[in-house]
Protein backbone atom coordinates (compact mmCIF):
# COMPACT_ATOMS: atom_id res chain seq x y z
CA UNK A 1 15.73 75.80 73.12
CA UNK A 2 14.54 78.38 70.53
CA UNK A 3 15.67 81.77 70.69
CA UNK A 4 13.96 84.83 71.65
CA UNK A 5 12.10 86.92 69.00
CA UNK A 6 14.28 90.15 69.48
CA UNK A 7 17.53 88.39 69.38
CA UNK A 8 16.87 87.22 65.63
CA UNK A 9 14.15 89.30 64.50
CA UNK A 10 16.58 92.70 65.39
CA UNK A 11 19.28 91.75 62.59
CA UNK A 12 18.58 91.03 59.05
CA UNK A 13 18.30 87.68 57.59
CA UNK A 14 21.49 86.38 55.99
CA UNK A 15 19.80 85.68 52.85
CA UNK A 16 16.36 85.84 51.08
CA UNK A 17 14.28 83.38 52.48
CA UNK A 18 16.00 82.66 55.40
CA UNK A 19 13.71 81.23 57.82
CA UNK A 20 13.80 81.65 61.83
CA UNK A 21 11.60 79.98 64.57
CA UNK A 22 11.84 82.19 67.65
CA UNK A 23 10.29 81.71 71.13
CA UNK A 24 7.37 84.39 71.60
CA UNK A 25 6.08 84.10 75.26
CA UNK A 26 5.22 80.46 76.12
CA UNK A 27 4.66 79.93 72.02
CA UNK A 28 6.94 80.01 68.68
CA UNK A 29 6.72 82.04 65.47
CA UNK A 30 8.14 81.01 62.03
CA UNK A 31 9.39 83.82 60.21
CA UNK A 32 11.06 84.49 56.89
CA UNK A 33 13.64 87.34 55.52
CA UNK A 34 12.55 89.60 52.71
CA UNK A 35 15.68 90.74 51.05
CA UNK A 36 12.82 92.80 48.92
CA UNK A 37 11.19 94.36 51.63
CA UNK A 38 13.97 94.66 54.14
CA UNK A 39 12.38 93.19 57.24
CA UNK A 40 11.40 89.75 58.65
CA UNK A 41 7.58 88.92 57.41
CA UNK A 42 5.73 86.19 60.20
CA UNK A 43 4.77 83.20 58.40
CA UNK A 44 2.69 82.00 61.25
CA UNK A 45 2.63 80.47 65.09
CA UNK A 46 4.17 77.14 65.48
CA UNK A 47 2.05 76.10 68.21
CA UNK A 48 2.50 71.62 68.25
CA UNK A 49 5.45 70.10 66.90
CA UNK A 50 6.08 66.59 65.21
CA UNK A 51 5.01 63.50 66.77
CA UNK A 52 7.40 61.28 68.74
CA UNK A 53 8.39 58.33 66.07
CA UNK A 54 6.21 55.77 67.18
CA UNK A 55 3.26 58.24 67.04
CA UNK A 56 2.56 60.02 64.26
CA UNK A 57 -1.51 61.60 63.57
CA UNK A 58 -4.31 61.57 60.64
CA UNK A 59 -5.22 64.70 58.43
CA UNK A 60 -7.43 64.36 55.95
CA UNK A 61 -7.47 60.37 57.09
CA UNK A 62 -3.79 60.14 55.89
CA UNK A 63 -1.74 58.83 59.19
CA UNK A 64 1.77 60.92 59.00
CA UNK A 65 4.91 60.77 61.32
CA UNK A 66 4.69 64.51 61.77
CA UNK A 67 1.78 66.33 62.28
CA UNK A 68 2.33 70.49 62.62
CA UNK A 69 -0.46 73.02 63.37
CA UNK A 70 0.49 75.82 61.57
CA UNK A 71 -1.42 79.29 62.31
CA UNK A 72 -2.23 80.75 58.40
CA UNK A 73 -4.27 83.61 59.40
CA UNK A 74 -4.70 84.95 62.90
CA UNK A 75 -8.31 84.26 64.40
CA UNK A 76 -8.75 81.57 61.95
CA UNK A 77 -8.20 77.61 63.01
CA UNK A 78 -5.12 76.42 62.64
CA UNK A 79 -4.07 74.72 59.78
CA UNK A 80 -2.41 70.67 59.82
CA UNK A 81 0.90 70.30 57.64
CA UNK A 82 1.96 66.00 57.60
CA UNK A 83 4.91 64.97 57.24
CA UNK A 84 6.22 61.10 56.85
CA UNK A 85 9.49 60.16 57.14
CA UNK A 86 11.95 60.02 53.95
CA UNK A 87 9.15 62.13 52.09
CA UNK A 88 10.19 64.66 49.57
CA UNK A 89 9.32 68.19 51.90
CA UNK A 90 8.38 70.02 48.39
CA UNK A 91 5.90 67.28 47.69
CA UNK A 92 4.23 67.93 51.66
CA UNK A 93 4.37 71.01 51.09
CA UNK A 94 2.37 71.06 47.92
CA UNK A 95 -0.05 68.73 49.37
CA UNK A 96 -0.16 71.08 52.36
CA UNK A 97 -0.60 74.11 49.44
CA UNK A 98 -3.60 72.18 47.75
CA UNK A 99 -5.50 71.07 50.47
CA UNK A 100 -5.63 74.11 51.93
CA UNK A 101 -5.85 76.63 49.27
CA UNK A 102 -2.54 78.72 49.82
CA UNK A 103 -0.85 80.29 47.26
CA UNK A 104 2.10 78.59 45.58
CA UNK A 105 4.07 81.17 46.83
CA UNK A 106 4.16 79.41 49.88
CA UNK A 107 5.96 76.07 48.72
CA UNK A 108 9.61 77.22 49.06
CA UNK A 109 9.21 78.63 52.72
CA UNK A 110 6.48 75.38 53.36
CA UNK A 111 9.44 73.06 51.93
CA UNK A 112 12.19 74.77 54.26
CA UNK A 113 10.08 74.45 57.24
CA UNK A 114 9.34 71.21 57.02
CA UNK A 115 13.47 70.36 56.72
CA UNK A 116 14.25 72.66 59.46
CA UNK A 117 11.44 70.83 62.32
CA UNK A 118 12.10 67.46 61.33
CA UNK A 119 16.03 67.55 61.27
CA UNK A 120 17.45 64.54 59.23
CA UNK A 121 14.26 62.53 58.58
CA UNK A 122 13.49 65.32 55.84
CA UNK A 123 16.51 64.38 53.74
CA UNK A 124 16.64 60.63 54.54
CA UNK A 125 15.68 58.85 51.63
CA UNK A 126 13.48 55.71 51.77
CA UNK A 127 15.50 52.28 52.91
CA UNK A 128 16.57 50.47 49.92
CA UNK A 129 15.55 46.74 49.76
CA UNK A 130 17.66 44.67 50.74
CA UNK A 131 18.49 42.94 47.42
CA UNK A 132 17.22 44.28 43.84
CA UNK A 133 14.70 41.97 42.12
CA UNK A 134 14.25 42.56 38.13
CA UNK A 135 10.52 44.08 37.85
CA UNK A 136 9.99 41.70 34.92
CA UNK A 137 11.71 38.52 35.91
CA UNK A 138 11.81 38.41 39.48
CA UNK A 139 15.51 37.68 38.89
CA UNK A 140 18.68 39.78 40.89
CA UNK A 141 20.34 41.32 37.63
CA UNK A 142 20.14 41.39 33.88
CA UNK A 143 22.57 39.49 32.60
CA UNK A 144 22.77 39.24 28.56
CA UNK A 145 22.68 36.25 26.57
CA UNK A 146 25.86 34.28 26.34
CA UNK A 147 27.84 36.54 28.57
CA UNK A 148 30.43 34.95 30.79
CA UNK A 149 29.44 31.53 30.12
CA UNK A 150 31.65 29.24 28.50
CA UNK A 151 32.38 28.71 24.97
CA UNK A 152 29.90 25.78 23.83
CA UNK A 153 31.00 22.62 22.12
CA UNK A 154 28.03 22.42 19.88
């Protein structure tokens, strides 16, 4: 359960950048400490959160595991972040930054967002095969030329 907005939003931030999702009525804001300005600055309203893991949702036609609508700009449409699994959250976020025109300001608050909603699945990386296979030879390992093998008799 998130907390309330004046529980948080009432003491500084710890440090600059810190980010806070706080319950707002029946929605949820992100917001961010300013160390420079003193004061918590609203990022925007969380209003959806990810996708169960055997959903997941298409922006732009991309199919993601996490789909967030993130309010930019109030009275303007909300604005669709994706997110897959085991993805790098700086390389959503510039995606998110590019397709939407933000400024790159935005990518290290974007990034941290995208860590904090999806938990563990931000920092997982991708499952390894399950053996390694040489690009070039399709082989298991390099092994070079005459190494253990036995001494010839030629």
């Amino acid at each position: 359960k998130l907390p309330k907005a004046e529980d948080i939003l009432g003491k500084p931030g710890a440090t600059d950048g810190q980010q806070a999702i706080v319950r707002k009525g029946k929605g949820a804001e992100v917001h961010t400490w300013s160390e420079a300005e003193g004061k918590w600055i609203k990022v925007g309203d969380v209003v959806e959160g990810p996708q169960d893991e055997t959903g997941g949702k298409v922006v732009h036609g991309v199919k993601y595991d996490y789909v967030f609508d993130v309010d930019i700009e109030e009275g303007k449409p909300h604005k669709k972040l994706g997110y897959n699994k085991g993805e790098n959250p700086y390389e959503a976020a510039q995606r998110f930054i590019d397709n939407e025109s933000l400024p790159q300001d935005f990518l290290e608050e974007i990034a941290k967002f995208i860590e904090k909603n999806v938990g563990s699945a931000a920092s997982a990386p991708p499952a390894a095969p399950a053996s390694f296979a040489d690009p070039l030879t399709g082989g298991g390992r390099y092994i070079p030329s005459g190494a253990n093998l036995p001494p010839s008799s030629a």
